[in-house]
N, C-alpha and C. Protein backbone atom coordinates (compact mmCIF):
# COMPACT_ATOMS: atom_id res chain seq x y z
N UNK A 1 -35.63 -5.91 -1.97
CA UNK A 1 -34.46 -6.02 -2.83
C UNK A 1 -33.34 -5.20 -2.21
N UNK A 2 -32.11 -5.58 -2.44
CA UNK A 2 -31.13 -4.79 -1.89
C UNK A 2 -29.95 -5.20 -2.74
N UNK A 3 -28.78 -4.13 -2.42
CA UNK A 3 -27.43 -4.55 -3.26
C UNK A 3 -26.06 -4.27 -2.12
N UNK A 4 -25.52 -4.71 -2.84
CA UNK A 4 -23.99 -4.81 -2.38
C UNK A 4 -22.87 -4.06 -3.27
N UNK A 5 -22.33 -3.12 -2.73
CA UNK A 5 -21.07 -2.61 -3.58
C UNK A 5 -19.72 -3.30 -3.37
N UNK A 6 -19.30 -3.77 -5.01
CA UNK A 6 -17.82 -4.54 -5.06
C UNK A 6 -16.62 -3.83 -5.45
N UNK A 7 -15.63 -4.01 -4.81
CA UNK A 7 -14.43 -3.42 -4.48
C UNK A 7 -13.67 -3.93 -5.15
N UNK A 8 -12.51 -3.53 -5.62
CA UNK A 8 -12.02 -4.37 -6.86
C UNK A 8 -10.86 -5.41 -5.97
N UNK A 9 -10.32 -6.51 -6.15
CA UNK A 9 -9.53 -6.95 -5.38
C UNK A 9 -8.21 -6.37 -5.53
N UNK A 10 -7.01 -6.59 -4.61
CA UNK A 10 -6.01 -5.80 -4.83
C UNK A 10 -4.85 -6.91 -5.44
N UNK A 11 -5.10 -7.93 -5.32
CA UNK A 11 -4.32 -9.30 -6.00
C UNK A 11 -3.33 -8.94 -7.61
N UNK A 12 -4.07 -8.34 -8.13
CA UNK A 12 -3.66 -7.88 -9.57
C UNK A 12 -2.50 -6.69 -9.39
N UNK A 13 -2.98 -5.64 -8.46
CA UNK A 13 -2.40 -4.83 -8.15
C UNK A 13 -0.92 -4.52 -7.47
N UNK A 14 -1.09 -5.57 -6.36
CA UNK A 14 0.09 -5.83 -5.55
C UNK A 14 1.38 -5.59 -6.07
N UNK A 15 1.76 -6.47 -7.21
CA UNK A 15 3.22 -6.10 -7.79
C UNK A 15 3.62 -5.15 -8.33
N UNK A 16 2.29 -4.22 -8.88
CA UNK A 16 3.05 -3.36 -9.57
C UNK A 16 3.52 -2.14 -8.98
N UNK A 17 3.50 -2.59 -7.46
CA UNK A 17 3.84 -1.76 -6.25
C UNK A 17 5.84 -1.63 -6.44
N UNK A 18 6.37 -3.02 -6.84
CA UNK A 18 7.41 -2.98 -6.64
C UNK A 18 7.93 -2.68 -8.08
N UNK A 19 7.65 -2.27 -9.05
CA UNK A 19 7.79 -1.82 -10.12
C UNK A 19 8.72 -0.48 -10.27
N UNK A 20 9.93 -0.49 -10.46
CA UNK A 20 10.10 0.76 -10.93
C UNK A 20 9.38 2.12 -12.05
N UNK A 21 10.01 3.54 -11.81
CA UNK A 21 8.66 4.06 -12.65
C UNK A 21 9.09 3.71 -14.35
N UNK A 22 10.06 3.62 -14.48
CA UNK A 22 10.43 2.94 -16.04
C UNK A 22 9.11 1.88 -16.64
N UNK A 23 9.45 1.05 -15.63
CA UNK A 23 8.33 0.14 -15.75
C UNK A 23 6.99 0.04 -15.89
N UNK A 24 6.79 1.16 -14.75
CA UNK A 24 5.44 1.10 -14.69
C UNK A 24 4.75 2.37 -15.94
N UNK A 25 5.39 3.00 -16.26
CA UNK A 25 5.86 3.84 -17.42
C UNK A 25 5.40 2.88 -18.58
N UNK A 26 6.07 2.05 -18.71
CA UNK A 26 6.04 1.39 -19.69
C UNK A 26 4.81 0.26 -19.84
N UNK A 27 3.80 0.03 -19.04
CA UNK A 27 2.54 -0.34 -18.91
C UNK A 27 1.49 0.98 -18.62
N UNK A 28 1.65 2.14 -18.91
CA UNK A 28 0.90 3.08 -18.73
C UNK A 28 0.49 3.26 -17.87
N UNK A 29 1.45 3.16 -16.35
CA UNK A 29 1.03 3.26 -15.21
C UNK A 29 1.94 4.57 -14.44
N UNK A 30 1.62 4.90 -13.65
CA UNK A 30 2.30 6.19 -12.82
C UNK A 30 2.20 6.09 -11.40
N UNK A 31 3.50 5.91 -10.97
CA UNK A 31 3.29 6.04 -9.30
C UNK A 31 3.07 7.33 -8.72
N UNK A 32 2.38 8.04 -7.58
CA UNK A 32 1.45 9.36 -7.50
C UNK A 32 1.52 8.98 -5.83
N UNK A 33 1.53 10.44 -5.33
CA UNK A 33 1.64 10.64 -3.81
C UNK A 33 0.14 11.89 -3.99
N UNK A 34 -1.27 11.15 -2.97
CA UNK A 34 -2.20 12.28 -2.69
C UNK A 34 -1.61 13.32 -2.36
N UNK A 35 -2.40 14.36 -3.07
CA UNK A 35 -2.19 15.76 -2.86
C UNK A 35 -2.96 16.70 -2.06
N UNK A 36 -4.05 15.90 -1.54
CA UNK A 36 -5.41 16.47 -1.57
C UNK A 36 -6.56 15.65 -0.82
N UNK A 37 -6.98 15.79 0.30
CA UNK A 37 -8.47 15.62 1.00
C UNK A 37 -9.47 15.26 -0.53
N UNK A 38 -9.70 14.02 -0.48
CA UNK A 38 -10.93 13.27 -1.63
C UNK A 38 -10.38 13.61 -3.13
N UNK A 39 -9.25 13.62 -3.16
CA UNK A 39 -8.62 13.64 -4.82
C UNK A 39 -8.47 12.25 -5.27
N UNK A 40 -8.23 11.37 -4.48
CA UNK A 40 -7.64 9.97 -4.87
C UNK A 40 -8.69 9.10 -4.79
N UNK A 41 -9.38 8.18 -5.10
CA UNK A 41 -10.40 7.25 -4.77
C UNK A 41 -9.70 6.07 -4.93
N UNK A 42 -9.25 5.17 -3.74
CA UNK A 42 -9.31 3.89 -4.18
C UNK A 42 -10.11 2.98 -4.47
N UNK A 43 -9.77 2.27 -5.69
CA UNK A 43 -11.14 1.23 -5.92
C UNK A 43 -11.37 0.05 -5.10
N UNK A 44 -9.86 -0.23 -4.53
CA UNK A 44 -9.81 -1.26 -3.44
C UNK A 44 -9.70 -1.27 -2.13
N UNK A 45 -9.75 0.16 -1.84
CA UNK A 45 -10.26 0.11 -0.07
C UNK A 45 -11.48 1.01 -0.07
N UNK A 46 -12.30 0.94 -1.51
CA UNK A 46 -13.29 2.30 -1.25
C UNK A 46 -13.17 3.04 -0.49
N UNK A 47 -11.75 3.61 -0.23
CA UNK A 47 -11.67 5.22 0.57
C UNK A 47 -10.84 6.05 0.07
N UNK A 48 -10.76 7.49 0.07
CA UNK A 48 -10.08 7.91 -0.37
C UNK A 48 -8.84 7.76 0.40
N UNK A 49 -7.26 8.16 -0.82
CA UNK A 49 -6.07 8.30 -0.02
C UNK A 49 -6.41 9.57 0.42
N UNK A 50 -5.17 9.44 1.62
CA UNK A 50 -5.07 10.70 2.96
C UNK A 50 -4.21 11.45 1.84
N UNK A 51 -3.71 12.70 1.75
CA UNK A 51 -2.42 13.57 1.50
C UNK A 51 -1.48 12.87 1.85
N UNK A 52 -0.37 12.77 1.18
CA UNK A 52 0.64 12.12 1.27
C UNK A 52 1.17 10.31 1.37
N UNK A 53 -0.41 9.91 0.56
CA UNK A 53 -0.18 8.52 0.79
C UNK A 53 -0.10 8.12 -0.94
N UNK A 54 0.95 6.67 -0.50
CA UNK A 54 1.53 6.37 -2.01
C UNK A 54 -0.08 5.58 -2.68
N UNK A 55 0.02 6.45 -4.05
CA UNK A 55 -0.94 5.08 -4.65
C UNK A 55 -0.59 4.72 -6.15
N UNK A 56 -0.52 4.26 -6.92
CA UNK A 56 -0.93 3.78 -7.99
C UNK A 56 -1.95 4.71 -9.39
N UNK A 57 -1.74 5.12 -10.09
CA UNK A 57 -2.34 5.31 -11.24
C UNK A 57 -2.66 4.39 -12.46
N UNK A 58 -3.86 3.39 -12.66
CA UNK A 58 -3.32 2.49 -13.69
C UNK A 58 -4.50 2.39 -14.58
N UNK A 59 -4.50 1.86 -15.73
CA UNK A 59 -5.80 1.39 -16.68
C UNK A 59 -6.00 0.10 -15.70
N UNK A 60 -7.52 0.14 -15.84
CA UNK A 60 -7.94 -1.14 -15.66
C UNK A 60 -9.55 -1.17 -16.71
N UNK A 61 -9.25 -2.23 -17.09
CA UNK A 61 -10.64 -2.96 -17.75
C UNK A 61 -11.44 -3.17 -16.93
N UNK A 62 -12.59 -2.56 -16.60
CA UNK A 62 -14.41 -2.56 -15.34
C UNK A 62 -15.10 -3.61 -16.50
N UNK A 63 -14.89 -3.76 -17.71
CA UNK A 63 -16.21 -4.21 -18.46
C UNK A 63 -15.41 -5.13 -19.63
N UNK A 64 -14.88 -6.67 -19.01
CA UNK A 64 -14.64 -7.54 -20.45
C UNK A 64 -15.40 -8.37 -20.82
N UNK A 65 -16.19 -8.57 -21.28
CA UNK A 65 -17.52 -9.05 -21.37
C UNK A 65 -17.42 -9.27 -22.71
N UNK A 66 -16.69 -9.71 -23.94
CA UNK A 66 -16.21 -9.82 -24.97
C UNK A 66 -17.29 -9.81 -25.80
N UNK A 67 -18.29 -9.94 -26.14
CA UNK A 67 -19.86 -10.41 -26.39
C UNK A 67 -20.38 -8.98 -26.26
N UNK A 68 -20.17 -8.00 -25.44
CA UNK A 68 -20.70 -6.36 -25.14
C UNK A 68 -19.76 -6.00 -25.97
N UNK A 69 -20.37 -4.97 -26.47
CA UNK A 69 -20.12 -3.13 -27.14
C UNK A 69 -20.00 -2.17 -26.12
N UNK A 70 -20.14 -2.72 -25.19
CA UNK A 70 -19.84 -2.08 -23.56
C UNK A 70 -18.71 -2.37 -23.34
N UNK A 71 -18.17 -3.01 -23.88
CA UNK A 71 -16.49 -3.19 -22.83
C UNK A 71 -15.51 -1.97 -22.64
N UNK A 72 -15.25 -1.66 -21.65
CA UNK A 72 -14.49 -0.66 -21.27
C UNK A 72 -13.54 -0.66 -20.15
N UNK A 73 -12.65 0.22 -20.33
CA UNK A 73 -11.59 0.85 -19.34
C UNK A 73 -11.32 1.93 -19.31
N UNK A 74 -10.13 2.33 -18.00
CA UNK A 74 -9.71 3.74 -18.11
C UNK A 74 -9.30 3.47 -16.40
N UNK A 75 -9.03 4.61 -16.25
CA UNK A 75 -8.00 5.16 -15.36
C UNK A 75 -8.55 4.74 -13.70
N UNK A 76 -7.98 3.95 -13.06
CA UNK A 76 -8.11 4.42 -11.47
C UNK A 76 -7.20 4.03 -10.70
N UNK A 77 -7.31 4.71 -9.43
CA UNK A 77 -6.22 4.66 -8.56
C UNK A 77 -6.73 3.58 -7.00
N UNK A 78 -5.10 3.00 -7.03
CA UNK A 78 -4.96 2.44 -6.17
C UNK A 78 -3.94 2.47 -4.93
N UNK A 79 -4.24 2.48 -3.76
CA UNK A 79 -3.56 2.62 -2.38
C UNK A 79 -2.96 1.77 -2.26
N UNK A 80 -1.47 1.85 -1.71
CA UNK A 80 -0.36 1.00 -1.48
C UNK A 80 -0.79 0.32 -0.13
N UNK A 81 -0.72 -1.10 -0.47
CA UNK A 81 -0.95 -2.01 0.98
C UNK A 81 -1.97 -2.31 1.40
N UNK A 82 -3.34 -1.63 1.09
CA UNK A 82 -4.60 -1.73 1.33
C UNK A 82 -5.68 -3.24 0.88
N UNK A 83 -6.50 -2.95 2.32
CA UNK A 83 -6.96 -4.59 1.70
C UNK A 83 -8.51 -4.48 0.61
N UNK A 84 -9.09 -5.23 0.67
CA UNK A 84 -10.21 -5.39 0.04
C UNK A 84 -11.49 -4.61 0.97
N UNK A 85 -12.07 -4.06 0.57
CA UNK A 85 -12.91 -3.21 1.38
C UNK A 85 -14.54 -4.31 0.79
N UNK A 86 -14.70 -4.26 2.12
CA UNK A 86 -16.55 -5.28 1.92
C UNK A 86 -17.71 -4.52 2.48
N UNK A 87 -18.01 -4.11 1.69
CA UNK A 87 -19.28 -2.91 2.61
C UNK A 87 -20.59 -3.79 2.92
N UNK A 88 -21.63 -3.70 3.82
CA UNK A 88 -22.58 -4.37 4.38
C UNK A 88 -23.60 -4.30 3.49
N UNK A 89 -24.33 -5.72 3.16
CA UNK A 89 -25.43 -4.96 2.00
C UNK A 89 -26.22 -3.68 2.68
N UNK A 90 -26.27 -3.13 1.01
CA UNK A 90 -26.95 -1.56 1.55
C UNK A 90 -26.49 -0.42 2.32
N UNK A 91 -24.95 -0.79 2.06
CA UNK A 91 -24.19 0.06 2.70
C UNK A 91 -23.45 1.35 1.15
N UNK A 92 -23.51 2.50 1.53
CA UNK A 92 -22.94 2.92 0.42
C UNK A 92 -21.66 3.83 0.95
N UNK A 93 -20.27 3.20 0.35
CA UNK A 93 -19.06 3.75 0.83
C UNK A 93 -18.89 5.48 1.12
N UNK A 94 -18.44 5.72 2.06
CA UNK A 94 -18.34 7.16 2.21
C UNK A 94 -17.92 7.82 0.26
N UNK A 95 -16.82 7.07 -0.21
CA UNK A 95 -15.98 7.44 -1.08
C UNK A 95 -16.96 8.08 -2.00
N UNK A 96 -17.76 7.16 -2.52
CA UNK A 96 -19.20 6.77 -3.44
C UNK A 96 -20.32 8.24 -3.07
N UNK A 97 -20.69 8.33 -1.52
CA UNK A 97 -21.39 8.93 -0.81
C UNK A 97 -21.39 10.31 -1.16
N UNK A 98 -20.28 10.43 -1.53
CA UNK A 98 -19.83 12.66 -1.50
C UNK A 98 -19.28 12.98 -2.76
N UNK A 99 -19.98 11.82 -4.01
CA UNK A 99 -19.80 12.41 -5.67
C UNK A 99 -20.97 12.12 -6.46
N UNK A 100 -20.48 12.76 -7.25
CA UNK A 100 -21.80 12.54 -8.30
C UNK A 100 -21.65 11.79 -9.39
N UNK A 101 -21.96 10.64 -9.72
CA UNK A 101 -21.67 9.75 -10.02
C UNK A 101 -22.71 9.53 -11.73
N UNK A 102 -21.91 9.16 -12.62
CA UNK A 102 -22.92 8.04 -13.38
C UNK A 102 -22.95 6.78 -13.59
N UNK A 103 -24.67 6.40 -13.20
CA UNK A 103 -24.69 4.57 -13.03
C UNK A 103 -24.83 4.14 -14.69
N UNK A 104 -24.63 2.92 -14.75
CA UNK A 104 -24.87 2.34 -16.19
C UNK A 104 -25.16 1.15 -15.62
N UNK A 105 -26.46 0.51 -16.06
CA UNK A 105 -27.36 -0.47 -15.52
C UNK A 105 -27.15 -1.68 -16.41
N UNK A 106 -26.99 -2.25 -16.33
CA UNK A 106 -26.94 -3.83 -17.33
C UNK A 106 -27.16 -5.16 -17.08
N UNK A 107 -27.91 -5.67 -18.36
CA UNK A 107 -28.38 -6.84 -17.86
C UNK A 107 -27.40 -7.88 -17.88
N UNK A 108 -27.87 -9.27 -17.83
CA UNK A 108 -26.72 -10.48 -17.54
C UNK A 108 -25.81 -10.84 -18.91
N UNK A 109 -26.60 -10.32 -19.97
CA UNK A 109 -25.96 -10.60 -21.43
C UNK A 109 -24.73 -8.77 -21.43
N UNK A 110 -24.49 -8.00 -20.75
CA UNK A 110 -23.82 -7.14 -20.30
C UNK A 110 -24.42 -5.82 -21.66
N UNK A 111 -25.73 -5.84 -21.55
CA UNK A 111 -26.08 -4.86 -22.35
C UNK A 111 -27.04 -3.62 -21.74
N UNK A 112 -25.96 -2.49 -21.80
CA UNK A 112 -26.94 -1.04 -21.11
C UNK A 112 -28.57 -1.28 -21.45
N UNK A 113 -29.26 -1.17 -20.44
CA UNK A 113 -30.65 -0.97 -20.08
C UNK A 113 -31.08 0.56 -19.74
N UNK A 114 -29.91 1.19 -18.79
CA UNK A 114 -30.58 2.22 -18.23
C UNK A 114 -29.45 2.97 -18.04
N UNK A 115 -29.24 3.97 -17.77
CA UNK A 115 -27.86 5.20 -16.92
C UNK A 115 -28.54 6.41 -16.76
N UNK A 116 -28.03 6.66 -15.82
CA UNK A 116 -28.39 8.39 -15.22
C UNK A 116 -27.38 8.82 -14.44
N UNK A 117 -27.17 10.17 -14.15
CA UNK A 117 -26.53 10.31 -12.88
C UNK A 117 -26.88 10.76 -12.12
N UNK A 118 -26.42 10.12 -10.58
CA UNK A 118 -27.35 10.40 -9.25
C UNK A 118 -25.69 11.41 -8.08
N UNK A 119 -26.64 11.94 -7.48
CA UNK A 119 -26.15 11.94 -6.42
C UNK A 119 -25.44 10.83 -5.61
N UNK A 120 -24.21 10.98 -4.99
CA UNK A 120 -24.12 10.03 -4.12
C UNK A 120 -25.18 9.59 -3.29
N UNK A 121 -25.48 10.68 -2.47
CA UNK A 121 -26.03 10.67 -1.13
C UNK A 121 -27.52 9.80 -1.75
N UNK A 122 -27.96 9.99 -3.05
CA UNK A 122 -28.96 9.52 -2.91
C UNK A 122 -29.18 8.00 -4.07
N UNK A 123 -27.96 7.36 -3.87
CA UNK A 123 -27.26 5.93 -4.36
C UNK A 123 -28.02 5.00 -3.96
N UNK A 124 -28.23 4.70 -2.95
CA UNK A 124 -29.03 3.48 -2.04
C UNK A 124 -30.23 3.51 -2.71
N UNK A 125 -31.10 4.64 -2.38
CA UNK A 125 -32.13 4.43 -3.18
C UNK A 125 -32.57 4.29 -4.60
N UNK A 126 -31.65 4.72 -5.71
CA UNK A 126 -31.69 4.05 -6.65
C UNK A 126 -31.41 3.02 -7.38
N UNK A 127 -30.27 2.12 -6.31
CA UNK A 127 -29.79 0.93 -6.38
C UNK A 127 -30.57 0.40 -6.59
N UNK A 128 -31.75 0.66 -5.37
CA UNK A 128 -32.60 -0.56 -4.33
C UNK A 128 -33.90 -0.53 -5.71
N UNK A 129 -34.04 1.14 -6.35
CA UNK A 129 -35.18 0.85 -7.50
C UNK A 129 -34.74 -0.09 -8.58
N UNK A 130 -33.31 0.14 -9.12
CA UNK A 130 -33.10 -0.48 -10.34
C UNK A 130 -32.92 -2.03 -10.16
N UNK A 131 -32.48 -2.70 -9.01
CA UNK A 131 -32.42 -4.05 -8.89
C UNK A 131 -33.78 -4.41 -8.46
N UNK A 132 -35.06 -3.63 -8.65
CA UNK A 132 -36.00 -4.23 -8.19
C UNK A 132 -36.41 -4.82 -9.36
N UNK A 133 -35.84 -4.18 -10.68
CA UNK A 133 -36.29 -5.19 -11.85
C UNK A 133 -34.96 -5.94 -12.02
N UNK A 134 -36.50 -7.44 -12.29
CA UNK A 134 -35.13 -8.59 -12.50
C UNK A 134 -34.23 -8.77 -13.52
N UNK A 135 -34.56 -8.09 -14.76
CA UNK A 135 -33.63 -8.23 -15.71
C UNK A 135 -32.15 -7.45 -15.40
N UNK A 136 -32.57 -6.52 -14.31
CA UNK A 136 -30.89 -5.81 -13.85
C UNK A 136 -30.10 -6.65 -13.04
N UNK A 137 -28.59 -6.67 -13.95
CA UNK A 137 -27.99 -8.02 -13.43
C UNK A 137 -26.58 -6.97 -12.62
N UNK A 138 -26.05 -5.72 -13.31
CA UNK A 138 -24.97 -5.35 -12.38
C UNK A 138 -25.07 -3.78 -12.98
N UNK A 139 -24.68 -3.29 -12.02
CA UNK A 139 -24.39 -0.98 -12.33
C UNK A 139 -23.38 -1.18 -11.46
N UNK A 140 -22.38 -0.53 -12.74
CA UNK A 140 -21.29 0.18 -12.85
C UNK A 140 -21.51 1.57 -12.47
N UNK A 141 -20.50 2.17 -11.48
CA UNK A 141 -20.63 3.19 -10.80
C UNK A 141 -19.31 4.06 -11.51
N UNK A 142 -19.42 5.38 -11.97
CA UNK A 142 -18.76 6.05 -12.66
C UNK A 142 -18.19 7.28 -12.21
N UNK A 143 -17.36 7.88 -11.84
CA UNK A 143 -17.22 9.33 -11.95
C UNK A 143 -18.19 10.30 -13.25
N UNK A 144 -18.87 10.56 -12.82
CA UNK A 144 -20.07 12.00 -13.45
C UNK A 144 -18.81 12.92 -14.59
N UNK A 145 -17.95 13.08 -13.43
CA UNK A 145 -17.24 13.98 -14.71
C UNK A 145 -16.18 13.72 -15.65
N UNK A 146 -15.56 12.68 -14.79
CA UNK A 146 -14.16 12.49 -15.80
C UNK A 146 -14.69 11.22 -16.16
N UNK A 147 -15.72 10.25 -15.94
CA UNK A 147 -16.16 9.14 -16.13
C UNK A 147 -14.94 7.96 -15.55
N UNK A 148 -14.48 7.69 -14.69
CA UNK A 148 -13.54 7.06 -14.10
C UNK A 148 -14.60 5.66 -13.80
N UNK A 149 -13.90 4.71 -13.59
CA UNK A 149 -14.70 3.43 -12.69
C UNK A 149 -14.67 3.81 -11.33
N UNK A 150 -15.45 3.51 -10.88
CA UNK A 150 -15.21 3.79 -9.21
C UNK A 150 -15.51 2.11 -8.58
N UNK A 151 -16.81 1.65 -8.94
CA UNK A 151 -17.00 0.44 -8.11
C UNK A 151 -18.47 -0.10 -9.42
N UNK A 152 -18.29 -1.54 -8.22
CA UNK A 152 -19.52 -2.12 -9.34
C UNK A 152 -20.73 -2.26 -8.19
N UNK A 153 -22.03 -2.25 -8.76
CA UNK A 153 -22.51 -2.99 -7.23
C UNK A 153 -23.41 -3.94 -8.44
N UNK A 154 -24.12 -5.31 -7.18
CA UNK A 154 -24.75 -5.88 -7.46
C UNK A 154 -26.02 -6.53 -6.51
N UNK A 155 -26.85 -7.35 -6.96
CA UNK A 155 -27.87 -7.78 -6.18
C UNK A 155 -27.41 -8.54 -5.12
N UNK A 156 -27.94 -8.57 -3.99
CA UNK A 156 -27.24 -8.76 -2.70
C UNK A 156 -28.42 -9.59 -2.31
């Protein structure tokens, strides 16, 4: 068994690049320059921004699944210009790699089965346990502390 981590596409994102901050203000969004070595996570190039690179602050919905008591959103950031990041199955993004994360496991009807939080470093291998049962259909990958979305992965 193995999985694949998904990157969010940047399609949605794109315009609200040219947005003034009024605007983007006014959709609860904030334009933001990194401050900081691994402060920023993009969800769409799974890497972090460098210091001094433009990104995006925005809500996004990880979980509409209208039918779940799971549906959720909240806060993540996105890198100006960046493409879609495709990691190799069984590959786990540096970004992912050096936090501590909480997974939330769910089946195809989008209802929690399982969550814990793991180590990055030791991601792969609990991927590779929880998709070994078939009723696990997708884990949502979380920030541990502020609970942020980071990425989704799935069976590969």
């Amino acid at each position: 068994m193995s999985f694949r981590i998904q990157a969010l596409s940047p399609a949605p994102f794109r315009p609200l690049f040219d947005l003034d901050d009024a605007a983007l203000a006014a959709i609860g969004a904030r334009r933001m320059i990194a401050d900081a070595p691994h402060a920023a996570p993009c969800r769409v190039s799974l890497a972090d921004a460098e210091p001094g690179e433009r990104l995006l602050l925005v809500n996004h919905r990880h979980l509409d699944a209208p039918a779940s008591p799971y549906r959720g959103e909240g806060p993540i950031f996105v890198r100006e210009g960046v493409v879609q990041a495709v990691p190799a199955t069984g590959e786990v993004p540096d970004m992912l790699g050096r936090r501590l994360l909480s997974a939330r496991v769910y089946d195809a009807d989008w209802m929690m089965t399982d969550a814990d939080v793991v180590e990055g470093r030791d991601l792969a291998d609990r991927l590779e346990a929880w998709f070994a049962d078939p009723a696990v259909s997708t884990i949502h990958l979380h920030t541990a502390r502020r609970g942020c979305f980071m990425a989704a992965a799935s069976r590969a």
